[in-house]
PDB file of N, CA and C in Angstrom:
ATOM      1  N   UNK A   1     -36.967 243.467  78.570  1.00  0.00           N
ATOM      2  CA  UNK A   1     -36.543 243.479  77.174  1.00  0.00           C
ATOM      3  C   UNK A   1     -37.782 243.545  76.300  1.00  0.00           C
ATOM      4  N   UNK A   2     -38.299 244.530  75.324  1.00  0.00           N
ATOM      5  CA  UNK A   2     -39.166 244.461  74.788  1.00  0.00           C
ATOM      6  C   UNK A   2     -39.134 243.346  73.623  1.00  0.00           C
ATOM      7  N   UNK A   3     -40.363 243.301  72.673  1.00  0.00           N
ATOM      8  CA  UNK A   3     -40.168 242.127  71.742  1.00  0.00           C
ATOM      9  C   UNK A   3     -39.151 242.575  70.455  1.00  0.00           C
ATOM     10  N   UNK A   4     -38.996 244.151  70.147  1.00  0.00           N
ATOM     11  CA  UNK A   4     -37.980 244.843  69.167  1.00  0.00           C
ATOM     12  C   UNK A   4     -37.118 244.483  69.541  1.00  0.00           C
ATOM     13  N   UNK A   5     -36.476 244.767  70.504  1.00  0.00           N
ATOM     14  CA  UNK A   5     -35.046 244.131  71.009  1.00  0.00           C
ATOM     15  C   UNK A   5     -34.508 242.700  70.831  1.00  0.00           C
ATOM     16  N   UNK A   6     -35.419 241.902  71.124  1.00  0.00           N
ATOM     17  CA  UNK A   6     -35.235 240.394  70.610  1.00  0.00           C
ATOM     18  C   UNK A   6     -35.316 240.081  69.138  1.00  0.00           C
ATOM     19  N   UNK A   7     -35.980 240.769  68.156  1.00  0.00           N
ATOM     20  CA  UNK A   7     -35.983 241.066  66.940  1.00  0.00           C
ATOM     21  C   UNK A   7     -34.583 241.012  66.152  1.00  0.00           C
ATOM     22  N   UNK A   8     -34.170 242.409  66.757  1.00  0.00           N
ATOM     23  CA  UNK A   8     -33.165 242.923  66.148  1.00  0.00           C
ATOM     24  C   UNK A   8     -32.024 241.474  66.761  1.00  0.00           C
ATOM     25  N   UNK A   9     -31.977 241.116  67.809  1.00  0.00           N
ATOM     26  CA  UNK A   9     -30.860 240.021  68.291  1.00  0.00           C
ATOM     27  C   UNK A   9     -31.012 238.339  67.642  1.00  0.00           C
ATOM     28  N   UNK A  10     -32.155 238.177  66.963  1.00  0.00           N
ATOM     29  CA  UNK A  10     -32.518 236.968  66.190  1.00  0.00           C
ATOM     30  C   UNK A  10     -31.642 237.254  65.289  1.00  0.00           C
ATOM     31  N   UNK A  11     -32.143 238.468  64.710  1.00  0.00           N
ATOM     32  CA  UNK A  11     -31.839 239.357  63.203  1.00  0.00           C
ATOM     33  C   UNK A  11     -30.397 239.065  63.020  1.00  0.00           C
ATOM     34  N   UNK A  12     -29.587 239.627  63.914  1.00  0.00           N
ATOM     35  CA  UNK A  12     -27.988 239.642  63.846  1.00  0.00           C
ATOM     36  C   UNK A  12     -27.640 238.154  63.946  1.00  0.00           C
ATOM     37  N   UNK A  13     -27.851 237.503  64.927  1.00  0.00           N
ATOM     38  CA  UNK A  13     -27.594 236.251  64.934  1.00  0.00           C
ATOM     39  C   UNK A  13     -27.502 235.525  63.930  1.00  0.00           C
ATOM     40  N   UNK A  14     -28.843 235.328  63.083  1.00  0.00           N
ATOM     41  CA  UNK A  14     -29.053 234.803  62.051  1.00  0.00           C
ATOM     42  C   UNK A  14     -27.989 235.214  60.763  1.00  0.00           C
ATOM     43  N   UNK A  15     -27.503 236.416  60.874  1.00  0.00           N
ATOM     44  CA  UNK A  15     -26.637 236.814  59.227  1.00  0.00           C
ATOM     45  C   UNK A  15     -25.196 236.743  60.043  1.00  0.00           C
ATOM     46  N   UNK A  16     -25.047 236.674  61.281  1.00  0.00           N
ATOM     47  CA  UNK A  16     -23.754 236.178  61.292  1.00  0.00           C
ATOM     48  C   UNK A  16     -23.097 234.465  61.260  1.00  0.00           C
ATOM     49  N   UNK A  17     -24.592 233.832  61.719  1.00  0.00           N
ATOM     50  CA  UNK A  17     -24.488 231.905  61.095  1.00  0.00           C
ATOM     51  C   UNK A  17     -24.677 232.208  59.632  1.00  0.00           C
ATOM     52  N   UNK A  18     -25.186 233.030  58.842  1.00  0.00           N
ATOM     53  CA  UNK A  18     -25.461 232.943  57.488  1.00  0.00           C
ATOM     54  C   UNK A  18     -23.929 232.954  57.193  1.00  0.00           C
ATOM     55  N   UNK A  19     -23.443 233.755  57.225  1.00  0.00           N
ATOM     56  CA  UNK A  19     -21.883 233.846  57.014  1.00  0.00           C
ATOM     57  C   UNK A  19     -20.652 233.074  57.773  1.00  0.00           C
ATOM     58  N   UNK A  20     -20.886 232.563  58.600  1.00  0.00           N
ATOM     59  CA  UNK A  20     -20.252 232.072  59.734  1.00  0.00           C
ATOM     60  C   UNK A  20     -19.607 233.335  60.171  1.00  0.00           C
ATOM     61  N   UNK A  21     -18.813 232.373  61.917  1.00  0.00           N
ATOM     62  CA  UNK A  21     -17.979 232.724  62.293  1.00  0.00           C
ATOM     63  C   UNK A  21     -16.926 232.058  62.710  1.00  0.00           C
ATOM     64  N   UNK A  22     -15.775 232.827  63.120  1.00  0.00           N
ATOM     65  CA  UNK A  22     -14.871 231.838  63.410  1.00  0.00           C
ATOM     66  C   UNK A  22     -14.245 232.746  65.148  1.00  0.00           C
ATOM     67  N   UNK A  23     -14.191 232.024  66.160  1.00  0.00           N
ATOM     68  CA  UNK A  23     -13.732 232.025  67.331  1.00  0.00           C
ATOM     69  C   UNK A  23     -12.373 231.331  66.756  1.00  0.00           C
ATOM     70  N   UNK A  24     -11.432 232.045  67.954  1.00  0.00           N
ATOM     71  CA  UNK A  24     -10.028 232.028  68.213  1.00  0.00           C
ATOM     72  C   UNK A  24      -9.905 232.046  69.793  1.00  0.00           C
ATOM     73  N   UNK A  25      -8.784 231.392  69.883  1.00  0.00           N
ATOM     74  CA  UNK A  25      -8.705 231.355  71.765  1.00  0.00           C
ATOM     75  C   UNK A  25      -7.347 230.353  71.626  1.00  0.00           C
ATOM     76  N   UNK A  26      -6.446 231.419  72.890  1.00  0.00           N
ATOM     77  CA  UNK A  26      -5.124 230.803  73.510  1.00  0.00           C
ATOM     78  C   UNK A  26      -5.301 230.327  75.010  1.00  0.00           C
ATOM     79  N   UNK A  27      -4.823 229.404  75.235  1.00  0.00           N
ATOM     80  CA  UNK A  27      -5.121 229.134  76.984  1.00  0.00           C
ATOM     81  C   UNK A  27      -3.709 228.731  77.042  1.00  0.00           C
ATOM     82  N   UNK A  28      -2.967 229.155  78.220  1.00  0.00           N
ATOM     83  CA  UNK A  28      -1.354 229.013  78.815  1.00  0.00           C
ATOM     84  C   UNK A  28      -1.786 228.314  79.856  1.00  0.00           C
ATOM     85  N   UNK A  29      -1.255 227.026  80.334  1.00  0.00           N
ATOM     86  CA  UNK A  29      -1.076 226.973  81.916  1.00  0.00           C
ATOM     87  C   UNK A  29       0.225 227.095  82.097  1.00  0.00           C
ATOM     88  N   UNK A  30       0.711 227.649  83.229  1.00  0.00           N
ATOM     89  CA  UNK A  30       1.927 227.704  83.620  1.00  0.00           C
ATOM     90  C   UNK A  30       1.987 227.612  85.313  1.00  0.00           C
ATOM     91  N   UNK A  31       3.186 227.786  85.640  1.00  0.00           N
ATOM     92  CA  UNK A  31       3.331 227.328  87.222  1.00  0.00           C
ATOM     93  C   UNK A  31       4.675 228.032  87.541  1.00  0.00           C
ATOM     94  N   UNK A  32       4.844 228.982  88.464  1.00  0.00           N
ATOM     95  CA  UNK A  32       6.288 229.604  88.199  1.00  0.00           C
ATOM     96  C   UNK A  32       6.487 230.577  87.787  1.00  0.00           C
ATOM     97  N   UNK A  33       5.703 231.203  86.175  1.00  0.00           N
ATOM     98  CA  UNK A  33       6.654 231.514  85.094  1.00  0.00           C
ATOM     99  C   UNK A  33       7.062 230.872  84.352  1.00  0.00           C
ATOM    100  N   UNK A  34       6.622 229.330  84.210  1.00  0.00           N
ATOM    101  CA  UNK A  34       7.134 228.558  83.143  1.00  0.00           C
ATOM    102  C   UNK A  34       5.620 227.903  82.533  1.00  0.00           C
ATOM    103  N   UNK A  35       5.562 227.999  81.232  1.00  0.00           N
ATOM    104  CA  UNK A  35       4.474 227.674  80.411  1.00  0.00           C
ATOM    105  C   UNK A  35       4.659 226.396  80.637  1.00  0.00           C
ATOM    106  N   UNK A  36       3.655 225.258  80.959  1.00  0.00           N
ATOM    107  CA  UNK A  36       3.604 223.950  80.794  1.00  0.00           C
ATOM    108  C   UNK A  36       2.827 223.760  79.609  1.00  0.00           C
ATOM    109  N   UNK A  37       1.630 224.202  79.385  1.00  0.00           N
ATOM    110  CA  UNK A  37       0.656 223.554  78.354  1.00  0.00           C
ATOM    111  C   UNK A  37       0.326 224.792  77.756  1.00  0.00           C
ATOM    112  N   UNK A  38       0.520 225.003  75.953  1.00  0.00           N
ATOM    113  CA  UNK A  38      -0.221 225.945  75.395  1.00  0.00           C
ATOM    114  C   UNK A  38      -1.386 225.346  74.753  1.00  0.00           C
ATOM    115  N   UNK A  39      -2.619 225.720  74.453  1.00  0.00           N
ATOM    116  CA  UNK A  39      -3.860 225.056  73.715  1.00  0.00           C
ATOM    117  C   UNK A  39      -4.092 226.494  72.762  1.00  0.00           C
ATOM    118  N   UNK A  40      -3.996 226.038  71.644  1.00  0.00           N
ATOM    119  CA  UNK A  40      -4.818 226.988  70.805  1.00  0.00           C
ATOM    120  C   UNK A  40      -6.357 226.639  70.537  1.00  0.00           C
ATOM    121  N   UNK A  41      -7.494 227.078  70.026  1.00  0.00           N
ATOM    122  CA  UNK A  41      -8.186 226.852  70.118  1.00  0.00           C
ATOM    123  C   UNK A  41      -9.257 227.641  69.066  1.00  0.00           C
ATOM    124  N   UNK A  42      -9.894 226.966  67.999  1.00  0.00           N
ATOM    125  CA  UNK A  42      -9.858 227.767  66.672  1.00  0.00           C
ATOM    126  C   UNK A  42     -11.547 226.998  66.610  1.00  0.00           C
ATOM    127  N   UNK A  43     -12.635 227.488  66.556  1.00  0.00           N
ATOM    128  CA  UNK A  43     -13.683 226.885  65.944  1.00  0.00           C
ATOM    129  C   UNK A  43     -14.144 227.670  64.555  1.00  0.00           C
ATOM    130  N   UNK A  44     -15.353 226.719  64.002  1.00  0.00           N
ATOM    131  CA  UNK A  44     -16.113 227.727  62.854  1.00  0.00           C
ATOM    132  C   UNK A  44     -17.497 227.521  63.149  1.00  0.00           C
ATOM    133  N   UNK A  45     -18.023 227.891  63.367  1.00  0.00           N
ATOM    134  CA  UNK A  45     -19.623 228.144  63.432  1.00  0.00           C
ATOM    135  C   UNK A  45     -20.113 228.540  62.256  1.00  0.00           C
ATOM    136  N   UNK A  46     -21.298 227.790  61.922  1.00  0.00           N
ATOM    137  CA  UNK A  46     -22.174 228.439  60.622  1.00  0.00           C
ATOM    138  C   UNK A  46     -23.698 227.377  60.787  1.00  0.00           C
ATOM    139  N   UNK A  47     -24.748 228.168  60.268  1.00  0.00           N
ATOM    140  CA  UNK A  47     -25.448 227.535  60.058  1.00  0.00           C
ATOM    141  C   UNK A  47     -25.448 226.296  58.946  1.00  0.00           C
ATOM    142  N   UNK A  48     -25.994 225.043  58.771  1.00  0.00           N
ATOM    143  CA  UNK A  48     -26.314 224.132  57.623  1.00  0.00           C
ATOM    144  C   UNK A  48     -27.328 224.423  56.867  1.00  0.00           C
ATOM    145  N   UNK A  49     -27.495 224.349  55.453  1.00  0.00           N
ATOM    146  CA  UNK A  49     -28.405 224.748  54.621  1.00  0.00           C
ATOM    147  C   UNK A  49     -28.301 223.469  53.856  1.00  0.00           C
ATOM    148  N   UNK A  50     -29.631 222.680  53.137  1.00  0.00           N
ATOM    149  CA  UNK A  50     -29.594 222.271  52.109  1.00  0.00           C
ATOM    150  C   UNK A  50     -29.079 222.639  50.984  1.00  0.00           C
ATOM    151  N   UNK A  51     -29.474 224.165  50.372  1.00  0.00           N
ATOM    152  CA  UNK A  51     -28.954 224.214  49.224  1.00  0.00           C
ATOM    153  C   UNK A  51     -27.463 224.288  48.888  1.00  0.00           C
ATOM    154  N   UNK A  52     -26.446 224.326  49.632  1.00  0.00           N
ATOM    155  CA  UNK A  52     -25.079 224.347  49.382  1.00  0.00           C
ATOM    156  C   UNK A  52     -24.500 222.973  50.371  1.00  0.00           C
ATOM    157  N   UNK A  53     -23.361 222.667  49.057  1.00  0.00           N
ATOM    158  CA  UNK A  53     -22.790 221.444  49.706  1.00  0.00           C
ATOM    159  C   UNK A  53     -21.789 221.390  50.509  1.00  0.00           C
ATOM    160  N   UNK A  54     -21.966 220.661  51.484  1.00  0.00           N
ATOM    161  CA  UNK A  54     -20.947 220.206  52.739  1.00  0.00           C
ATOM    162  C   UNK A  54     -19.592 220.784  52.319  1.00  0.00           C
ATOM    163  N   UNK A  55     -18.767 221.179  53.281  1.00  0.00           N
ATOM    164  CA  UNK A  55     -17.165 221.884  52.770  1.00  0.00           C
ATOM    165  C   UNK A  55     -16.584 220.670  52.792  1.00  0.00           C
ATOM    166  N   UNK A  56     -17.044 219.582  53.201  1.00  0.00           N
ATOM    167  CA  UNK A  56     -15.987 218.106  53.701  1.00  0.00           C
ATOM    168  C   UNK A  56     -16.218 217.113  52.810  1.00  0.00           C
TER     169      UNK A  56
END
């Protein structure tokens, strides 16, 4: 991997915590054909900054 390549992958990284993101995810267990347990599963990722205040 040259050092451009890692560049550009800081680069993106960084303006997508600038903005956040948000992950989504379903997990089924089932046994049969019959769903026992659904889990949804929802995070937000973002970087923390001093200059803007906490959402909470």
């Amino acid at each position: 991997m040259e050092e451009t390549d890692r560049l550009a992958l800081v680069d993106l990284l960084d303006r997508l915590l600038a903005g956040g993101v948000v992950l989504t995810g379903d997990l089924v267990l089932s046994v049969a054909e019959v769903d026992l347990v659904h889990i949804s599963l929802r995070a937000l990722i973002t970087s923390v900054r001093e200059d803007r205040p906490a959402p909470w």
